[in-house]
C-alpha atoms as a PDB file:
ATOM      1  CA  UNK A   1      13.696  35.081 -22.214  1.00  0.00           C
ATOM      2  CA  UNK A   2      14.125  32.407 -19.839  1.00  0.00           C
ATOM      3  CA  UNK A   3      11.145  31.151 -17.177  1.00  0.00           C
ATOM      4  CA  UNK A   4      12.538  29.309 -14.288  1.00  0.00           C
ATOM      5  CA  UNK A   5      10.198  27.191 -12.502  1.00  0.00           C
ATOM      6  CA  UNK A   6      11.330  26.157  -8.875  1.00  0.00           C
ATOM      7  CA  UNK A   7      10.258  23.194  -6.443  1.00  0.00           C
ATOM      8  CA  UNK A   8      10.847  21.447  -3.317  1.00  0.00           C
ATOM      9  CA  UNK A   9      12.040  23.596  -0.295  1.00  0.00           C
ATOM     10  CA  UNK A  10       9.802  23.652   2.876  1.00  0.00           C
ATOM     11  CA  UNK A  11      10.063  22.992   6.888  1.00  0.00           C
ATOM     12  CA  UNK A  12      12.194  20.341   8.032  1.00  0.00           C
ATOM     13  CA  UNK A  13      14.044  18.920  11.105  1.00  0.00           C
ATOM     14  CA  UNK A  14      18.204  19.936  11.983  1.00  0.00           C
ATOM     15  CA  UNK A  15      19.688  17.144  10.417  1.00  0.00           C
ATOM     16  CA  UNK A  16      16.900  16.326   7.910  1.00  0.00           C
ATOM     17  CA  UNK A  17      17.427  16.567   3.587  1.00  0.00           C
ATOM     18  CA  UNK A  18      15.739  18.312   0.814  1.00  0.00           C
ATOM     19  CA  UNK A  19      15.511  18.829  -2.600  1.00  0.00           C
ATOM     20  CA  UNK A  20      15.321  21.518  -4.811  1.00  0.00           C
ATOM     21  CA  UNK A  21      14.362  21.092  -8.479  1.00  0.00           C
ATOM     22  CA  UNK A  22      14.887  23.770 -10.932  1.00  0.00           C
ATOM     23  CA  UNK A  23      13.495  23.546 -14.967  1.00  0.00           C
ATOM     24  CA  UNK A  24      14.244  26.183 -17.302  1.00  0.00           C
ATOM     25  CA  UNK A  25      12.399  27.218 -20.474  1.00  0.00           C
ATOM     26  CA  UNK A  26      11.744  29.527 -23.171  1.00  0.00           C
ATOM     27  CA  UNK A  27      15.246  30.468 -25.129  1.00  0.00           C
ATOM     28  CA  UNK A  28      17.420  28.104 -23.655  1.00  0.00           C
ATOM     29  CA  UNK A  29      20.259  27.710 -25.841  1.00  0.00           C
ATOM     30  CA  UNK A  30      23.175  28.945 -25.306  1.00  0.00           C
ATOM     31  CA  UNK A  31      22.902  28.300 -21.450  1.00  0.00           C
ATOM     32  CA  UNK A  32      26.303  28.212 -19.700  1.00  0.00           C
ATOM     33  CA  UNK A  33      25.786  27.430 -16.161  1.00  0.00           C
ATOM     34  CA  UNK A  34      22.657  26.786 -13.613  1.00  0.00           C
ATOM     35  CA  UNK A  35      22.769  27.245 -10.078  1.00  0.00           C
ATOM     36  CA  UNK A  36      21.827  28.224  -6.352  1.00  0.00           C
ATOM     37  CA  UNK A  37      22.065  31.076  -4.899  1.00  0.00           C
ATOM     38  CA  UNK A  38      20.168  31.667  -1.330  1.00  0.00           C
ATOM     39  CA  UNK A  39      18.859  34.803   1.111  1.00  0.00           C
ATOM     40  CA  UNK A  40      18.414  34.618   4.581  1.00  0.00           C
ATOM     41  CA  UNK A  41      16.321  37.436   6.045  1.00  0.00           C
ATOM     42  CA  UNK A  42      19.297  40.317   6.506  1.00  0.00           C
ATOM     43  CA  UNK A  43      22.277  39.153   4.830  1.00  0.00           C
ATOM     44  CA  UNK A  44      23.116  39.639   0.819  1.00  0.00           C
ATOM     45  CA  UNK A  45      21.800  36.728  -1.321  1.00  0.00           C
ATOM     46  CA  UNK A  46      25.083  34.310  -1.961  1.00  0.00           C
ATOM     47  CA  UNK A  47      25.941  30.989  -4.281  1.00  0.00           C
ATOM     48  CA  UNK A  48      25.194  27.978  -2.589  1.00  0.00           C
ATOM     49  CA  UNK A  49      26.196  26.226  -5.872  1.00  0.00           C
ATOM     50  CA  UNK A  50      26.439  26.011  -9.823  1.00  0.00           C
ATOM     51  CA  UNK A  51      27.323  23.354 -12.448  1.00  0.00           C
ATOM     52  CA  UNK A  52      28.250  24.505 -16.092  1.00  0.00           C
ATOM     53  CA  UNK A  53      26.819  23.041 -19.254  1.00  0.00           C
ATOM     54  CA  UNK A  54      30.047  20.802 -19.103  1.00  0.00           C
ATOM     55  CA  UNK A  55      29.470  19.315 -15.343  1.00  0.00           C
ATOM     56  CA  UNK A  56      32.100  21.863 -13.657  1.00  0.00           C
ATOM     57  CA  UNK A  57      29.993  22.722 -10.150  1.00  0.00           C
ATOM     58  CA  UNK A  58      31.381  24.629  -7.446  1.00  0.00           C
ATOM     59  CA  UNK A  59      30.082  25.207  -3.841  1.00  0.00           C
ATOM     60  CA  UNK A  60      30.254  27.488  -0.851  1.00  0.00           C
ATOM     61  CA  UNK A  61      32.489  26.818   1.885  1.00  0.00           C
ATOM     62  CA  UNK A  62      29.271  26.005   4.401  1.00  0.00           C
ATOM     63  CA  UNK A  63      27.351  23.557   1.800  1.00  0.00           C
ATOM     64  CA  UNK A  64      30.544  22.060   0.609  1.00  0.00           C
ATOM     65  CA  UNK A  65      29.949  17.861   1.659  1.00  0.00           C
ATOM     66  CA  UNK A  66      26.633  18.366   2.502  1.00  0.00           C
ATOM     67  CA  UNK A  67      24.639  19.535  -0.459  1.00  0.00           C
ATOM     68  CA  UNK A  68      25.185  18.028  -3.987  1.00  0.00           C
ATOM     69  CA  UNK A  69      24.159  19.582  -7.670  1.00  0.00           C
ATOM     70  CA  UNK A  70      23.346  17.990 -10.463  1.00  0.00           C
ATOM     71  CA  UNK A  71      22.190  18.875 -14.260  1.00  0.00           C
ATOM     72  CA  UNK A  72      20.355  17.450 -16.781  1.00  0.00           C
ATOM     73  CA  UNK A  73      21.257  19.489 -20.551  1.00  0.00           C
ATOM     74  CA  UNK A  74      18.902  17.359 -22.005  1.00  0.00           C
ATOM     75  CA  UNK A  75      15.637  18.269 -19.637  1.00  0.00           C
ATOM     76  CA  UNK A  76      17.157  21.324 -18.778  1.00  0.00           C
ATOM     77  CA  UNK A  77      16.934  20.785 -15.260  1.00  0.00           C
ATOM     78  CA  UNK A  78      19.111  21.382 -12.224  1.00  0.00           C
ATOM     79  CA  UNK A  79      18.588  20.079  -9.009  1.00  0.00           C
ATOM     80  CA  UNK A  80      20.139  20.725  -5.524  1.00  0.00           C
ATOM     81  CA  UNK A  81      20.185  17.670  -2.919  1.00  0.00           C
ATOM     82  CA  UNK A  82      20.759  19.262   0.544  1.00  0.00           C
ATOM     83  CA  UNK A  83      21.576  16.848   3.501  1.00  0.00           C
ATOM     84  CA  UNK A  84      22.761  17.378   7.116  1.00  0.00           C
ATOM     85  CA  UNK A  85      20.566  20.669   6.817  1.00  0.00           C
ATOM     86  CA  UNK A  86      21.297  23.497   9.957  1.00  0.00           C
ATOM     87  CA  UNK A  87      19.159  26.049  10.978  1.00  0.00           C
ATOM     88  CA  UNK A  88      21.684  28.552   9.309  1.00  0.00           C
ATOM     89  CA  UNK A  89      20.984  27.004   6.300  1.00  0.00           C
ATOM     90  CA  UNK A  90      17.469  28.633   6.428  1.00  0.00           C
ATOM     91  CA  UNK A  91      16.603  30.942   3.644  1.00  0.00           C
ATOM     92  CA  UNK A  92      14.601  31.757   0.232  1.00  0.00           C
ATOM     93  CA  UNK A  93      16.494  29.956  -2.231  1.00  0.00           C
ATOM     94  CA  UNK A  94      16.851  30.568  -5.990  1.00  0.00           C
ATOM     95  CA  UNK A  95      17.305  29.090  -9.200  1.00  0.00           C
ATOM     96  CA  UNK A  96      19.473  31.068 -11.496  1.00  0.00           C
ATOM     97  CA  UNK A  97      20.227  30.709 -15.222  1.00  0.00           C
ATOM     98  CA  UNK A  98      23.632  31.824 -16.906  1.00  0.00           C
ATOM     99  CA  UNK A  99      22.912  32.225 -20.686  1.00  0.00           C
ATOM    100  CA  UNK A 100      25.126  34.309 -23.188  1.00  0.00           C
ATOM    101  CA  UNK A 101      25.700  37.207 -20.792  1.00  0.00           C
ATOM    102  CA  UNK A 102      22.601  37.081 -18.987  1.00  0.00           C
ATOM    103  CA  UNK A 103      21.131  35.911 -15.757  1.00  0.00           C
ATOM    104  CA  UNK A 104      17.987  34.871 -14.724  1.00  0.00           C
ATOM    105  CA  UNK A 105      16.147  34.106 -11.419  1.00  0.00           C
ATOM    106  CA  UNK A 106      13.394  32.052 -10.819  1.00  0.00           C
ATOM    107  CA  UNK A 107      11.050  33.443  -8.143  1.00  0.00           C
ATOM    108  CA  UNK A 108      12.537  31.768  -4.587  1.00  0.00           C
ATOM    109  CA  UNK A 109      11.616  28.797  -2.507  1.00  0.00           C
ATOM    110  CA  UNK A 110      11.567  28.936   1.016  1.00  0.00           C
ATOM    111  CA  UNK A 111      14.104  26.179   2.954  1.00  0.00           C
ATOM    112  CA  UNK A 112      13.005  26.497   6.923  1.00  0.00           C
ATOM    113  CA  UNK A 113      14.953  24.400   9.594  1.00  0.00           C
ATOM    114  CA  UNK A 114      14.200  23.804  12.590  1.00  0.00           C
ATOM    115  CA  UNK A 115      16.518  23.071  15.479  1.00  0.00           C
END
């Protein structure tokens, strides 16, 4: 098993950045990939971004030059800077976990902005 714990998120201004923290535990080897994924009240839950154990990170259309990922392998951390935030970019945001065939979720953090 995998535990995910998630930080950051919260209320901030159109225009205004956050940061999103993600650190996994339990069986962590064999992790392939860490990511974003976010739901807005309504709509299907869909990748924001990921990264791979080898740095490879892809991004939505909508976040692409405005939101950057980064990993750690070492800490076992991922972390999602989001700048130039909209108030369609408001939603519960989630941490997820590739490892062997399996994915895991941490438990959401809420990203509110404000116009």
């Amino acid at each position: 098993q995998v535990q995910l714990v998630e930080s950051g998120g919260g209320l901030v201004q159109a225009g205004g950045s956050l940061r999103l923290s993600c650190t996994a535990s339990g069986s962590i080897f064999g992790i392939r990939a860490m990511g974003w994924y976010r739901q807005a009240p309504g709509k299907e839950r869909e990748l924001v971004a990921s990264i791979t154990s080898g740095g490879s990170t892809n991004y939505a259309d909508s976040v692409k030059g405005r939101f950057t990922i980064s990993g750690d392998n070492a800490k076992n951390t991922v972390a999602l800077q989001m700048n130039s935030l909209q108030p369609e970019d408001t939603a519960v945001y989630y941490c997820n976990v590739q490892r062997w065939s399996l994915t895991y979720w941490g438990q959401g953090t809420q990203v509110t902005v404000s116009s």
